[in-house]
PDB file of N, CA and C in Angstrom:
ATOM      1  N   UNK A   1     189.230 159.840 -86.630  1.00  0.00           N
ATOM      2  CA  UNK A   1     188.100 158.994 -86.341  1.00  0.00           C
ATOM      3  C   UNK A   1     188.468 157.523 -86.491  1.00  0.00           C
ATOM      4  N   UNK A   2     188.924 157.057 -87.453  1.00  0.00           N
ATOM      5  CA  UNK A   2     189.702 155.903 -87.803  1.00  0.00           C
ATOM      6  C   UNK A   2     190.523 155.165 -86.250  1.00  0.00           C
ATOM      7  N   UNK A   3     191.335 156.282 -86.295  1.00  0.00           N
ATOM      8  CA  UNK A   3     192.342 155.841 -85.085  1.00  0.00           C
ATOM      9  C   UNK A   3     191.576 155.481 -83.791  1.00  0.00           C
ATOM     10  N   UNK A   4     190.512 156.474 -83.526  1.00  0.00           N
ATOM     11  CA  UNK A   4     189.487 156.181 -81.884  1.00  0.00           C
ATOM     12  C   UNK A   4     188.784 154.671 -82.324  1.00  0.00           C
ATOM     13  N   UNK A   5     188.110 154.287 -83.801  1.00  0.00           N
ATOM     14  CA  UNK A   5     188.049 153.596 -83.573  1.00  0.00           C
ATOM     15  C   UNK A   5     188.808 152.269 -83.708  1.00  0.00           C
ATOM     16  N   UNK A   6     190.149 152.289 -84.451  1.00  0.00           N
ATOM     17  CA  UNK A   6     190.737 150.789 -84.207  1.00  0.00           C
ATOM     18  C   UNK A   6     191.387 150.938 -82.913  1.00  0.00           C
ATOM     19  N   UNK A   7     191.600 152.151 -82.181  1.00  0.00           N
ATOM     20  CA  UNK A   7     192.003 152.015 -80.487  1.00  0.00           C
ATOM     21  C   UNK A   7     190.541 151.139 -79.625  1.00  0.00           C
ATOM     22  N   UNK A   8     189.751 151.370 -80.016  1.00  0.00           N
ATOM     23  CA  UNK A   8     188.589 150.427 -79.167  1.00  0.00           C
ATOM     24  C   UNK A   8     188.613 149.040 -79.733  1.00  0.00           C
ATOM     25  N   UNK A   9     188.533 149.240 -81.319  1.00  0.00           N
ATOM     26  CA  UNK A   9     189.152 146.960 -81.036  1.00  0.00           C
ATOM     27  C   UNK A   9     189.872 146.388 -81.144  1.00  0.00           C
ATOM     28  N   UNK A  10     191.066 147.429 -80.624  1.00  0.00           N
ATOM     29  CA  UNK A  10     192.482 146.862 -80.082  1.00  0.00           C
ATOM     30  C   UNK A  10     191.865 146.341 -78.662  1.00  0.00           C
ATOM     31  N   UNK A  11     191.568 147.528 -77.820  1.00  0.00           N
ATOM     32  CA  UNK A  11     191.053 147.403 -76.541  1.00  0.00           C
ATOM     33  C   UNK A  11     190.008 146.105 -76.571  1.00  0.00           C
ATOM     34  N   UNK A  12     189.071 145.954 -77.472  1.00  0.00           N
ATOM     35  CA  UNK A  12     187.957 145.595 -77.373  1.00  0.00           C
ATOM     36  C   UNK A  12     188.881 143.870 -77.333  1.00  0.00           C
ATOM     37  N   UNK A  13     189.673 143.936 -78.139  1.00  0.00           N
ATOM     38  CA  UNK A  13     190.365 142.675 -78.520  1.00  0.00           C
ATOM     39  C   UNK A  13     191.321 141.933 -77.628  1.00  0.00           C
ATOM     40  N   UNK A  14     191.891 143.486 -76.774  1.00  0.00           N
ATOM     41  CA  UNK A  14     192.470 142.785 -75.272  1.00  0.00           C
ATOM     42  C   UNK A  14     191.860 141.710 -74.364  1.00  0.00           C
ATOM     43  N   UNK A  15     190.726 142.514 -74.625  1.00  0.00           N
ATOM     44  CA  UNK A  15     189.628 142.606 -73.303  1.00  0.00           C
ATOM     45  C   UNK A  15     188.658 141.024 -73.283  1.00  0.00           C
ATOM     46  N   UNK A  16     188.605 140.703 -74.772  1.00  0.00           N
ATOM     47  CA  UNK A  16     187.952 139.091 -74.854  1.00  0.00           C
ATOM     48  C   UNK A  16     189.206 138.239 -74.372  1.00  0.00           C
ATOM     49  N   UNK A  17     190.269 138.639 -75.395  1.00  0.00           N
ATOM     50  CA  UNK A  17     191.324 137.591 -75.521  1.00  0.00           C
ATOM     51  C   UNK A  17     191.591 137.397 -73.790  1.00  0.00           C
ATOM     52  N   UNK A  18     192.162 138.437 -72.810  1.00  0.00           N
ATOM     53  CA  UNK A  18     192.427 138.334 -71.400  1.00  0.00           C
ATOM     54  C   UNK A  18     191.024 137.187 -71.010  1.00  0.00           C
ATOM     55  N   UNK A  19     189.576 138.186 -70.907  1.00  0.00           N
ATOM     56  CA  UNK A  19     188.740 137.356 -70.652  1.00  0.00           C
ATOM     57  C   UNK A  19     188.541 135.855 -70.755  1.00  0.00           C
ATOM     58  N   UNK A  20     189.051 135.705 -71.859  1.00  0.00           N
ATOM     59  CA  UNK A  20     188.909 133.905 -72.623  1.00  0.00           C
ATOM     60  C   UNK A  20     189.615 133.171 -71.447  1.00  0.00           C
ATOM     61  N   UNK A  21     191.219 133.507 -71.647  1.00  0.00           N
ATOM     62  CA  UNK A  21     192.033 132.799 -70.811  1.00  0.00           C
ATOM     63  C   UNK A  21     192.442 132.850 -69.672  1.00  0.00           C
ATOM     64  N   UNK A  22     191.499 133.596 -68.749  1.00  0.00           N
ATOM     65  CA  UNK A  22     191.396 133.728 -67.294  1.00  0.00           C
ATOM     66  C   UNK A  22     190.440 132.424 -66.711  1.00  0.00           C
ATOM     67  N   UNK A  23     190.776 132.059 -65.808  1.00  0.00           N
ATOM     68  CA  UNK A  23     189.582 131.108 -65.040  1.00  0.00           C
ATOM     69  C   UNK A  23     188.565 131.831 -64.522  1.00  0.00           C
ATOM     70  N   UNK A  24     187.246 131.123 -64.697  1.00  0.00           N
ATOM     71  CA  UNK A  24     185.969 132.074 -64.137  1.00  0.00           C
ATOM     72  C   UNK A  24     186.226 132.566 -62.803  1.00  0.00           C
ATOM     73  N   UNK A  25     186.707 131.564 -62.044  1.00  0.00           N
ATOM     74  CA  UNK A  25     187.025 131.652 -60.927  1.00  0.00           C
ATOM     75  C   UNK A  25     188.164 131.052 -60.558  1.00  0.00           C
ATOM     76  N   UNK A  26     189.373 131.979 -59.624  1.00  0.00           N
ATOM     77  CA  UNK A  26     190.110 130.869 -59.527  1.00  0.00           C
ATOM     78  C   UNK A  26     190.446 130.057 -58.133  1.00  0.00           C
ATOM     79  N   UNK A  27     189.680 130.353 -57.225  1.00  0.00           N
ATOM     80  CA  UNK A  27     189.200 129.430 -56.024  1.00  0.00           C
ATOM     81  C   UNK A  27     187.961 128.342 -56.835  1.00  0.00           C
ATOM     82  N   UNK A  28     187.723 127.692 -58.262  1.00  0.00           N
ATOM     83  CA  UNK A  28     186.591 126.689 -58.391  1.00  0.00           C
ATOM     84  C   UNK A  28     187.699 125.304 -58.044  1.00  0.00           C
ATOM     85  N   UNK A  29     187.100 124.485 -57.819  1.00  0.00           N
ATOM     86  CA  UNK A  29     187.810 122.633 -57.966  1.00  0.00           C
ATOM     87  C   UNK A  29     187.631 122.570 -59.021  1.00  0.00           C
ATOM     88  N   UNK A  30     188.342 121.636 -59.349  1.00  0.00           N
ATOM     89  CA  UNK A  30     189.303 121.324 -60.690  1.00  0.00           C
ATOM     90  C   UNK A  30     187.522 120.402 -61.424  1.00  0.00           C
ATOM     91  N   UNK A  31     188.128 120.884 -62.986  1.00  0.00           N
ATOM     92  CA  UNK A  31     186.668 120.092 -63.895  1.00  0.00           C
ATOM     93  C   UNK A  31     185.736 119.388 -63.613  1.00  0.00           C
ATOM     94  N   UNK A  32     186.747 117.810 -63.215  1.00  0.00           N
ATOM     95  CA  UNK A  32     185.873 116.988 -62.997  1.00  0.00           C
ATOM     96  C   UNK A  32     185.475 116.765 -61.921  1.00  0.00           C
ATOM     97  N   UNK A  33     185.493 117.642 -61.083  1.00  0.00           N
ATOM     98  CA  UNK A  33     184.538 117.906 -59.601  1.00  0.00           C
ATOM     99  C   UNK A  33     183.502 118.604 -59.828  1.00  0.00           C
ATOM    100  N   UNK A  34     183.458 119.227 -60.838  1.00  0.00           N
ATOM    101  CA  UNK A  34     182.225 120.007 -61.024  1.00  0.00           C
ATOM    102  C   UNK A  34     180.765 119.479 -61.683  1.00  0.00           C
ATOM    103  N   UNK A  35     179.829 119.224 -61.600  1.00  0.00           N
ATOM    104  CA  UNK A  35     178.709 118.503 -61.643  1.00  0.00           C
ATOM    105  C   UNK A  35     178.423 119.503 -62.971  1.00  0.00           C
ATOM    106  N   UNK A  36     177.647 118.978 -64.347  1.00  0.00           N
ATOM    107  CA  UNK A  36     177.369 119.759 -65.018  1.00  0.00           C
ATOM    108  C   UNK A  36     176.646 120.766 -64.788  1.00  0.00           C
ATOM    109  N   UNK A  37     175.340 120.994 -64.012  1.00  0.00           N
ATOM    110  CA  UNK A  37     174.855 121.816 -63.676  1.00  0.00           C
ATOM    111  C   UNK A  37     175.396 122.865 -63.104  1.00  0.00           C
ATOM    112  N   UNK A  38     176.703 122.915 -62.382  1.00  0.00           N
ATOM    113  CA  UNK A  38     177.608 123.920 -61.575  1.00  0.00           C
ATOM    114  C   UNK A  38     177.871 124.326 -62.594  1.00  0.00           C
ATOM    115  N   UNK A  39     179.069 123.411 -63.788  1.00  0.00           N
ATOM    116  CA  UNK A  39     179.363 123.903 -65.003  1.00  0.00           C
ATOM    117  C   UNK A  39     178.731 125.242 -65.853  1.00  0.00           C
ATOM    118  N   UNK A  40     177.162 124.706 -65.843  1.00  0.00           N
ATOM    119  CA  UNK A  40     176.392 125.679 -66.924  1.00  0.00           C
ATOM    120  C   UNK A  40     176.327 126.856 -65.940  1.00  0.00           C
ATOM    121  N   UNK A  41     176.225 126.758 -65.182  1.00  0.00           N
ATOM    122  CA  UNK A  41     175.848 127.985 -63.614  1.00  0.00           C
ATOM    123  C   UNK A  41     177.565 129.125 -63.938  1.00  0.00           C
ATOM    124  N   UNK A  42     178.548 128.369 -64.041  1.00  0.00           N
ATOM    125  CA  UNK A  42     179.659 129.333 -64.162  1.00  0.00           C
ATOM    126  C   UNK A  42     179.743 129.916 -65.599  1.00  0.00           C
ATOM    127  N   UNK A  43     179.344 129.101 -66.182  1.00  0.00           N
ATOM    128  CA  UNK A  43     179.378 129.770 -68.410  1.00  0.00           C
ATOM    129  C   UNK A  43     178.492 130.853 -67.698  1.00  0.00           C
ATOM    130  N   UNK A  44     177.181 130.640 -67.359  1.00  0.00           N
ATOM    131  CA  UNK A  44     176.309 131.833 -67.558  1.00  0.00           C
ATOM    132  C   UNK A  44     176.250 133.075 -66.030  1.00  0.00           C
ATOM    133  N   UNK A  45     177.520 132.905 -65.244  1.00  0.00           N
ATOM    134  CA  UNK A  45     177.820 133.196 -64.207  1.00  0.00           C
ATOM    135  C   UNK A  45     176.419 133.654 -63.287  1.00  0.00           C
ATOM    136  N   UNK A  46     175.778 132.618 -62.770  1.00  0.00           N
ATOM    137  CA  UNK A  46     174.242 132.939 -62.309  1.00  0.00           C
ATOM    138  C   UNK A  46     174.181 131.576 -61.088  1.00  0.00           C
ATOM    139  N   UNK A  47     173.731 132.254 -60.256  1.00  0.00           N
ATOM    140  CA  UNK A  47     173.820 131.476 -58.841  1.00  0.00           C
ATOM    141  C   UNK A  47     172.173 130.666 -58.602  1.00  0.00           C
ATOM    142  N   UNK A  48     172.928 129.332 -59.045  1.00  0.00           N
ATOM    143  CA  UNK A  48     172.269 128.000 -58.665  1.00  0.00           C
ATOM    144  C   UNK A  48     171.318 127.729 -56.805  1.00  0.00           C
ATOM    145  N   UNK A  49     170.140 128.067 -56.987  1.00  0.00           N
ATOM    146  CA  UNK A  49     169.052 128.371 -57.585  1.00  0.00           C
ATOM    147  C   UNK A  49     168.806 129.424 -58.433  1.00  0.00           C
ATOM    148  N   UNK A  50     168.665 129.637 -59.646  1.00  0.00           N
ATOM    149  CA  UNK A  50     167.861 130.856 -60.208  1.00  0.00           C
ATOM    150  C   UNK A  50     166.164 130.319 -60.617  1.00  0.00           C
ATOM    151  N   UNK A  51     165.762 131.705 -61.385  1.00  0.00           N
ATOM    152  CA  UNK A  51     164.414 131.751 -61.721  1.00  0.00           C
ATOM    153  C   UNK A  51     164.434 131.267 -63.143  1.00  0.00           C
ATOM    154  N   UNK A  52     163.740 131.536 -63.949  1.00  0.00           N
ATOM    155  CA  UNK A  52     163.703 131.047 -65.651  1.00  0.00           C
ATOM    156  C   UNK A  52     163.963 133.058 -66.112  1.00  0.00           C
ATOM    157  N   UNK A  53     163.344 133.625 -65.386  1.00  0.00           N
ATOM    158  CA  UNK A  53     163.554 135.147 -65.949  1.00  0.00           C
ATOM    159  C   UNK A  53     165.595 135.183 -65.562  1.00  0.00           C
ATOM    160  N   UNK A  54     165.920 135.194 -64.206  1.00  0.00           N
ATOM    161  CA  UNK A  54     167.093 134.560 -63.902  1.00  0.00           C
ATOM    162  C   UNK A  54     168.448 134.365 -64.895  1.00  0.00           C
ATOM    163  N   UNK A  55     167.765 133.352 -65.420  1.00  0.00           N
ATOM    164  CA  UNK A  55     168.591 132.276 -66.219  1.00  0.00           C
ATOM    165  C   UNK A  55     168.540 133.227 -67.732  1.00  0.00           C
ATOM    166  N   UNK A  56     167.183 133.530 -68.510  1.00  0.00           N
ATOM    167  CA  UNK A  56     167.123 134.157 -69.590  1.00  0.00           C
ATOM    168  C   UNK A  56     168.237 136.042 -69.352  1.00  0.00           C
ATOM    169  N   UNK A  57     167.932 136.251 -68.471  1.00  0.00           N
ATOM    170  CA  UNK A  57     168.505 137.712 -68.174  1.00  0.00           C
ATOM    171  C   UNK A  57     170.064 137.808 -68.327  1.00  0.00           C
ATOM    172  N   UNK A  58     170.788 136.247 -67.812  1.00  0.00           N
ATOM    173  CA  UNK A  58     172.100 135.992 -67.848  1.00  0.00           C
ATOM    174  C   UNK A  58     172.529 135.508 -69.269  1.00  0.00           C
ATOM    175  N   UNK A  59     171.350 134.360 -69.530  1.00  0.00           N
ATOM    176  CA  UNK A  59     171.793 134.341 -71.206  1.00  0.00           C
ATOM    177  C   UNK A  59     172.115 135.319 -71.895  1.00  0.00           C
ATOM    178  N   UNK A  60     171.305 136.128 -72.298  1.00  0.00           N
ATOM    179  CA  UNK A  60     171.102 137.131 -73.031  1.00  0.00           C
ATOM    180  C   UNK A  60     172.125 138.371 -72.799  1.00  0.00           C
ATOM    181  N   UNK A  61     172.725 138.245 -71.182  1.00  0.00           N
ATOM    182  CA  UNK A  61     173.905 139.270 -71.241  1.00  0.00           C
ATOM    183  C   UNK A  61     175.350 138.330 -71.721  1.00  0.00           C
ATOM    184  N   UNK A  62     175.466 137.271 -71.529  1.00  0.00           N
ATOM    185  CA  UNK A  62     176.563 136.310 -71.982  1.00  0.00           C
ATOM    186  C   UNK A  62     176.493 136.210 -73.160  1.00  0.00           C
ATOM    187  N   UNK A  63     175.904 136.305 -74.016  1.00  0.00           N
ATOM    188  CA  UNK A  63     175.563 136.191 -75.702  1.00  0.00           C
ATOM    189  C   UNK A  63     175.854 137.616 -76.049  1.00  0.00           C
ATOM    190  N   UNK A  64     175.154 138.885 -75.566  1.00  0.00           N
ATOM    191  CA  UNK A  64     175.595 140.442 -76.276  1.00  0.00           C
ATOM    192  C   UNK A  64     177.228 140.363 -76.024  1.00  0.00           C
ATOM    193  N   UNK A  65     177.736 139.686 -75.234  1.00  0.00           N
ATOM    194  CA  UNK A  65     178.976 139.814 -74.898  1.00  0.00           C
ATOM    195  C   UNK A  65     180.501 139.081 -75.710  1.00  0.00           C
ATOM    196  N   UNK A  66     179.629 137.754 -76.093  1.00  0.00           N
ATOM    197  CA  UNK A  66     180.414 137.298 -76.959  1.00  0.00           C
ATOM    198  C   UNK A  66     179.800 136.495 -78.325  1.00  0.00           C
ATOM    199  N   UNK A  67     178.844 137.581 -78.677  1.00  0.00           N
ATOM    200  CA  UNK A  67     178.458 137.292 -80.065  1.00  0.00           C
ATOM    201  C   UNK A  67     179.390 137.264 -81.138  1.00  0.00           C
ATOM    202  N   UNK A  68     179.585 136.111 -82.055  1.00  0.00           N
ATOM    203  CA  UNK A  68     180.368 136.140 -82.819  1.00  0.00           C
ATOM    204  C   UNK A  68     180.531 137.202 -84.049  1.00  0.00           C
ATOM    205  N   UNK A  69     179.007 138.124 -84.138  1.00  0.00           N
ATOM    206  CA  UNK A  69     178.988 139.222 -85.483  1.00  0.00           C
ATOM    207  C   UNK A  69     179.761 140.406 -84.802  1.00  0.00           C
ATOM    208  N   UNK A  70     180.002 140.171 -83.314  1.00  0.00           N
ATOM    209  CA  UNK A  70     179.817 141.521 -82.723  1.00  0.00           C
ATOM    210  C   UNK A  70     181.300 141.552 -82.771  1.00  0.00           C
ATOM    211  N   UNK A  71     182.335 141.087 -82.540  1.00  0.00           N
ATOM    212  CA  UNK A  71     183.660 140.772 -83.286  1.00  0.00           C
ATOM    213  C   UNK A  71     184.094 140.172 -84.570  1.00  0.00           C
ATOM    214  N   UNK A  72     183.257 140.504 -85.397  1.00  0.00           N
ATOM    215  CA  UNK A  72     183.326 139.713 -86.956  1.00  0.00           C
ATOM    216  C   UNK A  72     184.975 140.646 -87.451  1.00  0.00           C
ATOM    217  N   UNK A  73     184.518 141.739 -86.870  1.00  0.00           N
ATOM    218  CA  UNK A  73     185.465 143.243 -87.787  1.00  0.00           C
ATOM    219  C   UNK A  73     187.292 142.871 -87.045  1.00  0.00           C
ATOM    220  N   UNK A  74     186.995 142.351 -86.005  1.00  0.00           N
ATOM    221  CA  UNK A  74     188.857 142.233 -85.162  1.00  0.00           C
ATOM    222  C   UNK A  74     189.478 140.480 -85.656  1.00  0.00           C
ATOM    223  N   UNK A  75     188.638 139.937 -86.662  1.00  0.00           N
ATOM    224  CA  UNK A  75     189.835 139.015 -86.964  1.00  0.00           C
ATOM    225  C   UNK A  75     188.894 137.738 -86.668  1.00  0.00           C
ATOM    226  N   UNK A  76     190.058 136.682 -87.734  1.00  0.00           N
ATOM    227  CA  UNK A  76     189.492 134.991 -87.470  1.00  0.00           C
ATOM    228  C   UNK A  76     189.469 134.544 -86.191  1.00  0.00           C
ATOM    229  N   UNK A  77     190.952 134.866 -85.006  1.00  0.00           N
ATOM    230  CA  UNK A  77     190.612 134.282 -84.794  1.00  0.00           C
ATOM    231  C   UNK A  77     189.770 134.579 -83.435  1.00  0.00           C
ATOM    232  N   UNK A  78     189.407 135.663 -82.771  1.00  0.00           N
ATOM    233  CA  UNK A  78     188.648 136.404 -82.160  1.00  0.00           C
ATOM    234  C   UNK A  78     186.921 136.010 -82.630  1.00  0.00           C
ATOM    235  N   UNK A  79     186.874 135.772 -83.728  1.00  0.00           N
ATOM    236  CA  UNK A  79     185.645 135.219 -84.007  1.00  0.00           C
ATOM    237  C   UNK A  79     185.560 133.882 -83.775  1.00  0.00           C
ATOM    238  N   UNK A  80     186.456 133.080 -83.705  1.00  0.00           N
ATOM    239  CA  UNK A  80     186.540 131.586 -83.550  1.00  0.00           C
ATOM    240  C   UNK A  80     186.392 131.000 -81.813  1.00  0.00           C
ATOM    241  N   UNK A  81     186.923 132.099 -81.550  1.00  0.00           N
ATOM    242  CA  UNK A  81     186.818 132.329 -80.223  1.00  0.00           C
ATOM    243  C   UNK A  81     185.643 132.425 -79.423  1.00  0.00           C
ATOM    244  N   UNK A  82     184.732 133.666 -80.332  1.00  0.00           N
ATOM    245  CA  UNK A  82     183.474 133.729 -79.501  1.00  0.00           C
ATOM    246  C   UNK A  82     182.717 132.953 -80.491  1.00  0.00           C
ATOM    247  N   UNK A  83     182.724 131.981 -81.106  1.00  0.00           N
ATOM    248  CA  UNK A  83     181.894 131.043 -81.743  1.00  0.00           C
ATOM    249  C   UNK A  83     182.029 129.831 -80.650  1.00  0.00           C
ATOM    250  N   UNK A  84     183.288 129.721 -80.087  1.00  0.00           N
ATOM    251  CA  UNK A  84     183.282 128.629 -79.399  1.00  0.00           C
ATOM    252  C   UNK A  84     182.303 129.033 -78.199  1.00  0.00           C
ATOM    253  N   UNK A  85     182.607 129.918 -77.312  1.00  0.00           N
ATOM    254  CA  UNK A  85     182.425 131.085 -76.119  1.00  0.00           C
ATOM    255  C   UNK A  85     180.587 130.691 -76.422  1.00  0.00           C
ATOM    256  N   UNK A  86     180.407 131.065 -77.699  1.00  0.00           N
ATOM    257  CA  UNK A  86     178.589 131.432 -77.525  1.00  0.00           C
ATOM    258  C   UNK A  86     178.199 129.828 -77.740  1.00  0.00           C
ATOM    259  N   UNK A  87     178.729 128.570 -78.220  1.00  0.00           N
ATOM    260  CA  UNK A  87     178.138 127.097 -78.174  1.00  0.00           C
ATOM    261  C   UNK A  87     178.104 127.042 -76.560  1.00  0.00           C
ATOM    262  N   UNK A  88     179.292 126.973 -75.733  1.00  0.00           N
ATOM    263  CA  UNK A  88     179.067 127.074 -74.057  1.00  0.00           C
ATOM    264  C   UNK A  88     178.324 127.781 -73.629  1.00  0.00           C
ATOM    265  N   UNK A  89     177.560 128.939 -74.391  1.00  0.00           N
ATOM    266  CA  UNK A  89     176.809 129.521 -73.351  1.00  0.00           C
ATOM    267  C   UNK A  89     175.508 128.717 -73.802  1.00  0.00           C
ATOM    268  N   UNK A  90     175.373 128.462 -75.354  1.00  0.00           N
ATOM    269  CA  UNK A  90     174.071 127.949 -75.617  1.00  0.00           C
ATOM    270  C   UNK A  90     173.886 126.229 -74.959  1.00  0.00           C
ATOM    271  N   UNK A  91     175.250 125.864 -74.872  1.00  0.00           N
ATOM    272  CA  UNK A  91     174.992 124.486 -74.022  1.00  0.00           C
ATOM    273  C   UNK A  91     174.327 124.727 -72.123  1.00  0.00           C
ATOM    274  N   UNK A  92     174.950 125.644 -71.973  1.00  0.00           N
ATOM    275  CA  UNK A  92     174.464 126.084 -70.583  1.00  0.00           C
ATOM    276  C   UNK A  92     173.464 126.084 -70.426  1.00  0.00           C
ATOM    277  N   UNK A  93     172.802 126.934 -71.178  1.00  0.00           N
ATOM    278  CA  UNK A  93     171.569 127.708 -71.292  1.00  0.00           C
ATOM    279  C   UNK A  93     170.579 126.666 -71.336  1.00  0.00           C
ATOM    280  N   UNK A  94     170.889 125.335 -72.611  1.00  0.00           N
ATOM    281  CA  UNK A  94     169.586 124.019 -72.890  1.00  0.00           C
ATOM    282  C   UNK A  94     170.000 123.243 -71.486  1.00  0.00           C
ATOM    283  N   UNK A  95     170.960 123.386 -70.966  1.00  0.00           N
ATOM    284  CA  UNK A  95     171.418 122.467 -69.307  1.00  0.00           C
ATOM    285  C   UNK A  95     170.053 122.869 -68.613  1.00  0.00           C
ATOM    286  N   UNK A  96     170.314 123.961 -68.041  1.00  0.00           N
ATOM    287  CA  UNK A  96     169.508 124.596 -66.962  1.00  0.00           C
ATOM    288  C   UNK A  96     168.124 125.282 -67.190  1.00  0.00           C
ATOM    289  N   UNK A  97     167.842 125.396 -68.505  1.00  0.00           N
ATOM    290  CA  UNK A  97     166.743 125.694 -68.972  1.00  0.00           C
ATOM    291  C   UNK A  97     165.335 124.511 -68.375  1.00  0.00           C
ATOM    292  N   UNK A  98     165.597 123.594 -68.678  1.00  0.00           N
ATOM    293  CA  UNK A  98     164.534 122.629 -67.920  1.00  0.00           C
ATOM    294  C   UNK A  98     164.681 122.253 -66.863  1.00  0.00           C
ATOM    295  N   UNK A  99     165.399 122.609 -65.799  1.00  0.00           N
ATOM    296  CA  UNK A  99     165.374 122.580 -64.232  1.00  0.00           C
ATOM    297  C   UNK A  99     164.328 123.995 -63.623  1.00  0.00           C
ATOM    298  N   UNK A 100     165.112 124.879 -64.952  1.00  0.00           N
ATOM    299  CA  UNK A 100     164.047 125.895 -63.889  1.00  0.00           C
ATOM    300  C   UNK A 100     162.530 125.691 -64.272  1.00  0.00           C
ATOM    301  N   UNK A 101     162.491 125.369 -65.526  1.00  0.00           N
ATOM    302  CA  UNK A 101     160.948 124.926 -65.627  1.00  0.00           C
ATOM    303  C   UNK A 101     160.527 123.991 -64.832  1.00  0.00           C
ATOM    304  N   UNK A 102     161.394 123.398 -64.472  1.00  0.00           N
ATOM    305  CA  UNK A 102     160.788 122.178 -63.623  1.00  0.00           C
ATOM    306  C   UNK A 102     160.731 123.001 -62.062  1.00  0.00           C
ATOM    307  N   UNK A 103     161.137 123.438 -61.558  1.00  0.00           N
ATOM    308  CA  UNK A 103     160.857 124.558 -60.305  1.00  0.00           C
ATOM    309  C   UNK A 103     159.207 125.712 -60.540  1.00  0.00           C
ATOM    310  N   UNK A 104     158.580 125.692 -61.136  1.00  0.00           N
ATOM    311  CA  UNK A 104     157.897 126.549 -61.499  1.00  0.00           C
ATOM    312  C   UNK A 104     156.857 126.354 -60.518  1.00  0.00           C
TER     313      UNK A 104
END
């Protein structure tokens, strides 16, 4: 039992670490072509127009994903990682949060 589970956050540990250091995309233009609003649109991978349900539905799967408790157990620095990971999503999230209210 032990072994199935440190084989999943080995896996589990591949699977952020690859994730982290891949580009969201790698056809985007380079940083500073990107308008912040595009920015927050790729953290929370959600296509600019969205709704406010939209925007909350993507938060909320970008956060179960790299919650920092939810890798507390695979190490510092895997947690440091999605501590950084979940401030970008929560910066995203206060970005675009008052555009869509403002669409209402």
């Amino acid at each position: 039992m032990r072994l199935i589970a440190l084989l999943l956050f080995a896996l589990l540990a591949y699977w952020l670490i690859r994730r982290a250091l891949s580009p969201a995309r790698p056809d985007a233009p380079p940083s500073g072509a990107v308008s912040e609003t595009e920015r927050a649109c790729q953290v929370l991978q959600v296509a600019w127009p969205c709704s406010a349900e939209e925007l909350k539905a993507a938060y909320r799967a970008r956060m179960a994903e790299y919650h920092p408790d939810k890798v507390s157990a695979l190490g510092l620095e895997l947690r440091e990682l999605a501590e950084r990971k979940s401030k970008d999503i929560n910066a995203a999230y206060q970005r675009l949060l008052p555009l869509c209210a403002d669409r209402r």
